[in-house]
Each structure stands twice: as structure tokens, then as C-alpha cells.
N, C-alpha and C. Protein backbone atom coordinates (compact mmCIF):
# COMPACT_ATOMS: atom_id res chain seq x y z
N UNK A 1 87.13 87.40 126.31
CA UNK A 1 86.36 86.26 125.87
C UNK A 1 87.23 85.02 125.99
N UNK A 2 86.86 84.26 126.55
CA UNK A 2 87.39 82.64 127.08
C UNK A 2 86.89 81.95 125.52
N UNK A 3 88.07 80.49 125.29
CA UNK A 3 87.50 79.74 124.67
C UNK A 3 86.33 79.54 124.57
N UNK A 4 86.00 79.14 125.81
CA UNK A 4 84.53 78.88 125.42
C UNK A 4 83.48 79.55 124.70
N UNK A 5 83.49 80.73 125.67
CA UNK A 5 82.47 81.67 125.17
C UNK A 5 82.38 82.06 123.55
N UNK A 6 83.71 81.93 123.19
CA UNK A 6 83.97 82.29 121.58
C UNK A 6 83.25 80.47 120.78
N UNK A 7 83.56 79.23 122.00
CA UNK A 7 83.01 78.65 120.91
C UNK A 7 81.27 78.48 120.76
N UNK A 8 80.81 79.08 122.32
CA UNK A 8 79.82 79.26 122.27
C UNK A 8 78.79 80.68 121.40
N UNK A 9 79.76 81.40 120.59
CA UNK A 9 79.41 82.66 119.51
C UNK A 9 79.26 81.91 118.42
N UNK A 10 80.79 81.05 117.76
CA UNK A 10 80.67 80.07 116.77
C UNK A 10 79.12 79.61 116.87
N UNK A 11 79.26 78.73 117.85
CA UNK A 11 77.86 77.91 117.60
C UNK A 11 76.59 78.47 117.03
N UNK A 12 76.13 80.00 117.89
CA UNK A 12 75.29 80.64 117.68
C UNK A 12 75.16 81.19 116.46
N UNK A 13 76.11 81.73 116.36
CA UNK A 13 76.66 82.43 115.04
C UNK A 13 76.10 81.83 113.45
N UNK A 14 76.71 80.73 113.68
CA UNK A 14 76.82 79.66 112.27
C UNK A 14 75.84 78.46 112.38
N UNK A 15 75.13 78.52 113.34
CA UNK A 15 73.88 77.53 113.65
C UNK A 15 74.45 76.21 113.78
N UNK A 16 75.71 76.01 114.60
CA UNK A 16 76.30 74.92 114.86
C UNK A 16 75.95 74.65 116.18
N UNK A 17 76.27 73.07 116.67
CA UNK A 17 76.01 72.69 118.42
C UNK A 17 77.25 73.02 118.72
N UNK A 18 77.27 73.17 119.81
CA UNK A 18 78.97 73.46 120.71
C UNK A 18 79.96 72.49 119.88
N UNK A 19 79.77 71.07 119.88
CA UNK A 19 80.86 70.32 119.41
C UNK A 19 81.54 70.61 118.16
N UNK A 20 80.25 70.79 117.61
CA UNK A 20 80.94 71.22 115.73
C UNK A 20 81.76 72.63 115.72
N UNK A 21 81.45 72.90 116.79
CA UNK A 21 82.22 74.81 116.24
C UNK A 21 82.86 74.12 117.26
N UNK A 22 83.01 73.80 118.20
CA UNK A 22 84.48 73.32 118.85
C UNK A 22 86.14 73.20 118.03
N UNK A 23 85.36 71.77 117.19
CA UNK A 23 86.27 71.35 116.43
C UNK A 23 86.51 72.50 115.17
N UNK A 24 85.40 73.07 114.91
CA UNK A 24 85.62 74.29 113.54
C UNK A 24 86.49 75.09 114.12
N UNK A 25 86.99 75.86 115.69
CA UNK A 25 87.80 76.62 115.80
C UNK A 25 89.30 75.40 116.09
N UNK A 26 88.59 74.53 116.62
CA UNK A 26 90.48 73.29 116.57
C UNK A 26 90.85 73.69 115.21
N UNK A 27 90.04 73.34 114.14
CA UNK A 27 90.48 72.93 112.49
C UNK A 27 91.08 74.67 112.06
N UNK A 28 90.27 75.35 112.80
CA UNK A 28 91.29 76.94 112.54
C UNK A 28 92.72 76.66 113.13
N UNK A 29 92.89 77.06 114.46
CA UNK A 29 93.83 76.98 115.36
C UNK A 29 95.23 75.91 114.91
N UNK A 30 94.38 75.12 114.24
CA UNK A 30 95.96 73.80 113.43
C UNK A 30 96.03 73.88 112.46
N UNK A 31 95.08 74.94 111.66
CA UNK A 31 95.82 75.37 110.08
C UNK A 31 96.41 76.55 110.60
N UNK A 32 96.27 77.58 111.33
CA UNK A 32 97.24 78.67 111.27
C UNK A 32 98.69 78.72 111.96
N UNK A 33 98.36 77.39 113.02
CA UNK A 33 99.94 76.86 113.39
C UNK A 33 100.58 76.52 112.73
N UNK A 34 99.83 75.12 111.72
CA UNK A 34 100.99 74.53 110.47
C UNK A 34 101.32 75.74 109.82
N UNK A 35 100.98 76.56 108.91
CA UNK A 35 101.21 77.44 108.30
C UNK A 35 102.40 78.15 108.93
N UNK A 36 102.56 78.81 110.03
CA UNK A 36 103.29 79.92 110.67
C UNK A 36 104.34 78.93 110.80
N UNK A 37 103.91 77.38 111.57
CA UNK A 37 105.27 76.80 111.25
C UNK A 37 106.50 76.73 110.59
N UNK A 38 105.41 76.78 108.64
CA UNK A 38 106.52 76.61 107.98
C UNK A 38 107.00 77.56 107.11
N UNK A 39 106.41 79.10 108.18
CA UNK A 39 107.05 80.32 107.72
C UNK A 39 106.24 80.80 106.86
N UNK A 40 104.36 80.72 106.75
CA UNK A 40 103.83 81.43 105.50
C UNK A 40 102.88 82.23 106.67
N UNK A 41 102.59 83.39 105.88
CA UNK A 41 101.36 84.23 106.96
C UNK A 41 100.43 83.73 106.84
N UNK A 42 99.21 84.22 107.51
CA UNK A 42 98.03 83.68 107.12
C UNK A 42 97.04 85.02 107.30
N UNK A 43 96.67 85.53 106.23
CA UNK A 43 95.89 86.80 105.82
C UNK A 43 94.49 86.15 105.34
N UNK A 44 93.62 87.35 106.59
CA UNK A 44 92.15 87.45 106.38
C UNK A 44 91.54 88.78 106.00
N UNK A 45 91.32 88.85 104.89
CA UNK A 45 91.22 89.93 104.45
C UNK A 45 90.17 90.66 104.89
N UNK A 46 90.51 91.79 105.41
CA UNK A 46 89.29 92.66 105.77
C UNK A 46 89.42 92.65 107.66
N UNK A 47 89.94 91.49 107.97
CA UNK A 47 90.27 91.13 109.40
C UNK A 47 91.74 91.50 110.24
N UNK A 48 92.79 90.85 109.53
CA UNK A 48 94.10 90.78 109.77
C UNK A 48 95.38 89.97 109.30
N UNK A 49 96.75 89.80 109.98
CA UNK A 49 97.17 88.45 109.19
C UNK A 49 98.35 88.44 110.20
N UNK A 50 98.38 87.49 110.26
CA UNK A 50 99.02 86.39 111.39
C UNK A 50 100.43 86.09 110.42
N UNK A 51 101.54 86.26 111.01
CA UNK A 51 103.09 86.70 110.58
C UNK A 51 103.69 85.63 111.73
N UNK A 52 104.12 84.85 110.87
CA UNK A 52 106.12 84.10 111.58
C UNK A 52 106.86 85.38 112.31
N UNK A 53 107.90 85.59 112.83
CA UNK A 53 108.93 86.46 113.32
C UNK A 53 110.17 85.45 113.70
N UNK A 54 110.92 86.18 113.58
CA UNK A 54 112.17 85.24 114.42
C UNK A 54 112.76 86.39 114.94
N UNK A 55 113.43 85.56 116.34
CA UNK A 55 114.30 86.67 116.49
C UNK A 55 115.66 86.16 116.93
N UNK A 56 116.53 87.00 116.81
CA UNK A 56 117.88 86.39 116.76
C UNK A 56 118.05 85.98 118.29
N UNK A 57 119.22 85.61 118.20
CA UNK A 57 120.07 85.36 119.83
C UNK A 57 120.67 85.98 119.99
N UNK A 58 120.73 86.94 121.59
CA UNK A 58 121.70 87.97 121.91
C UNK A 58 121.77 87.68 123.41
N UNK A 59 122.41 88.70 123.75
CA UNK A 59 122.62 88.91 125.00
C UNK A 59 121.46 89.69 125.62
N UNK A 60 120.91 89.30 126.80
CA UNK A 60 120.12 89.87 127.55
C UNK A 60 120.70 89.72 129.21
N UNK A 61 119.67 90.77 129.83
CA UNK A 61 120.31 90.50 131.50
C UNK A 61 118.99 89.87 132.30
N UNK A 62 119.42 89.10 133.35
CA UNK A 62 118.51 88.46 134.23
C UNK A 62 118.36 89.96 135.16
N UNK A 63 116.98 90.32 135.29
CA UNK A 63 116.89 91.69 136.32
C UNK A 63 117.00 91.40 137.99
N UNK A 64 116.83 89.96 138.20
CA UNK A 64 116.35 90.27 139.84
C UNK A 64 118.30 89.87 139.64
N UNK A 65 119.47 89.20 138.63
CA UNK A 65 120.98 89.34 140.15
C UNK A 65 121.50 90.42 138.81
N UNK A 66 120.96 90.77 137.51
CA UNK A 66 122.35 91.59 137.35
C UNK A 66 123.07 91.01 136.18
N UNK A 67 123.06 89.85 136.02
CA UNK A 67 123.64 88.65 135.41
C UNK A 67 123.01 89.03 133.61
N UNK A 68 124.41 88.62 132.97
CA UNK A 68 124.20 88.51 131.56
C UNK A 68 124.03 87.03 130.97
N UNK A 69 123.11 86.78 129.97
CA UNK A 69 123.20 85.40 129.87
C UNK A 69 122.67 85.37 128.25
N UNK A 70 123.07 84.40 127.63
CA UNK A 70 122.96 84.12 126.40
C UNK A 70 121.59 84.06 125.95
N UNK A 71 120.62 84.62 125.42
CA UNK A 71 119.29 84.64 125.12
C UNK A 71 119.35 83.76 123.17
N UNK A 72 119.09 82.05 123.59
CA UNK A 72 118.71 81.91 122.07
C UNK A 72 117.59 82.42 121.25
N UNK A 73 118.03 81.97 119.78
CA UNK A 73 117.08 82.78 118.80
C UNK A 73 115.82 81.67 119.06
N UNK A 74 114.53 82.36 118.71
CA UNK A 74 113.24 82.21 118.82
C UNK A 74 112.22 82.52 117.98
N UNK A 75 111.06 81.76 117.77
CA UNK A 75 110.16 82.22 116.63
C UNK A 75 109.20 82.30 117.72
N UNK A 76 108.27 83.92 116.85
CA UNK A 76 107.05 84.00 118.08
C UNK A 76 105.85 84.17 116.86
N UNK A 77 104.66 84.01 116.85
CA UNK A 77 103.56 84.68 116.47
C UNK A 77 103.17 86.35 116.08
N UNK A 78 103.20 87.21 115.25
CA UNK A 78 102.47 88.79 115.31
C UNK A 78 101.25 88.65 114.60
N UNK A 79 100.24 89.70 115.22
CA UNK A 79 98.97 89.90 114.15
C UNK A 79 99.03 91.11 113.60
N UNK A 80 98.85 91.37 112.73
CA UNK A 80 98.82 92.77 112.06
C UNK A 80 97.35 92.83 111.79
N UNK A 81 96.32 94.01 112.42
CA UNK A 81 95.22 94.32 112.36
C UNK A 81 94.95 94.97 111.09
N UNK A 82 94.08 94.12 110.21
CA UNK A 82 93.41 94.64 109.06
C UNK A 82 92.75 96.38 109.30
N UNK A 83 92.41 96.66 107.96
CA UNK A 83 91.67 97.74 107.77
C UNK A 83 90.31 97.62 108.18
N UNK A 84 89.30 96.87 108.26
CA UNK A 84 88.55 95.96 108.44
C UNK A 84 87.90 96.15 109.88
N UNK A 85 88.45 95.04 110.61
CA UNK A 85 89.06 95.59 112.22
C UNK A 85 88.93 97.19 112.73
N UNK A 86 90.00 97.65 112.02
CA UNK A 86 90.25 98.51 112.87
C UNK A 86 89.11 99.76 112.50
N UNK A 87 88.77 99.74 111.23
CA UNK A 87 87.73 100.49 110.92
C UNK A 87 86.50 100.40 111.74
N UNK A 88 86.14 99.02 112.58
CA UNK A 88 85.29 98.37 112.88
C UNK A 88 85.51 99.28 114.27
N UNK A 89 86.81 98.84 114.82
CA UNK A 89 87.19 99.17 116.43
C UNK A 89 86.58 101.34 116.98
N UNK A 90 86.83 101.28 115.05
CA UNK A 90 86.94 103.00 115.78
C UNK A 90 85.69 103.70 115.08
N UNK A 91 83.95 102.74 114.70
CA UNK A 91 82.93 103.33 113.97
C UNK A 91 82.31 103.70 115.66
């Protein structure tokens, strides 16, 4: 499912025009960034919850010469799939 199509479910969904569920999934998408930003999860209960990570800096190798090179530390995004979900995925 493409943006769109998801904002075109919104719309249907919640009896919104394209624009309003546009911006209703923007106004999602920039509260769960700020949040993860500043290191808090963001749990939907019954759905899932969206987790900070960091990961340190180490050494890794470049595969195509061979080469070792300093890999800095990094923050990425995880989702952890609710009960919810997954109950859903496997009725």
C-alpha cells in the first residue's frame, strides 16, 4: 500500500476528503517522529509500538574491497507488533 492509497482508506474510512486525511496521517507521522526523537515510544494498544534504538559505533567491513572502517553510532526506528495485529494477521 502506497501513501496514497492508505490516504485514500483514511478518507473512506473516517468520511474525510483526501486533503483532511492527508494532513490527519502528516499530523500522525510528526507526532511519532517528535516523540521517537526525544527517546519516548509510542504504543497503540491493541496495534503495536514504535521504539527509539540506538546503536553503538563499531567496526564494520566494506564487502565489495575488504576494507574495515569505523561505523558511527546511530538511532533507527523498531515496531513491535501488538497482540491485536497479530491476532488479526493469523484469524
Amino acid at each position: 500500500m502506497t501513501k496514497a492509497e492508505l490516504v485514500a482508506a483514511i478518507a473512506d474510512g473516517a468520511g474525510l476528503n483526501k486533503t483532511q486525511a492527508g494532513a490527519a496521517l502528516q499530523a500522525f507521522t510528526d507526532a511519532v517522529t517528535s516523540s521517537l526523537k526525544q527517546g519516548e515510544d509510542v504504543r497503540l494498544v491493541g496495534f503495536g509500538a514504535f521504539k527509539a534504538v540506538s546503536r553503538a559505533a563499531g567496526m564494520a567491513r566494506n564487502p565489495r574491497t575488504g576494507a574495515s572502517v569505523m561505523r558511527p553510532a546511530s538511532k533507527t526506528a523498531r515496531f513491535q507488533v501488538g497482540e491485536g495485529l497479530k491476532a488479526a494477521l493469523n484469524s
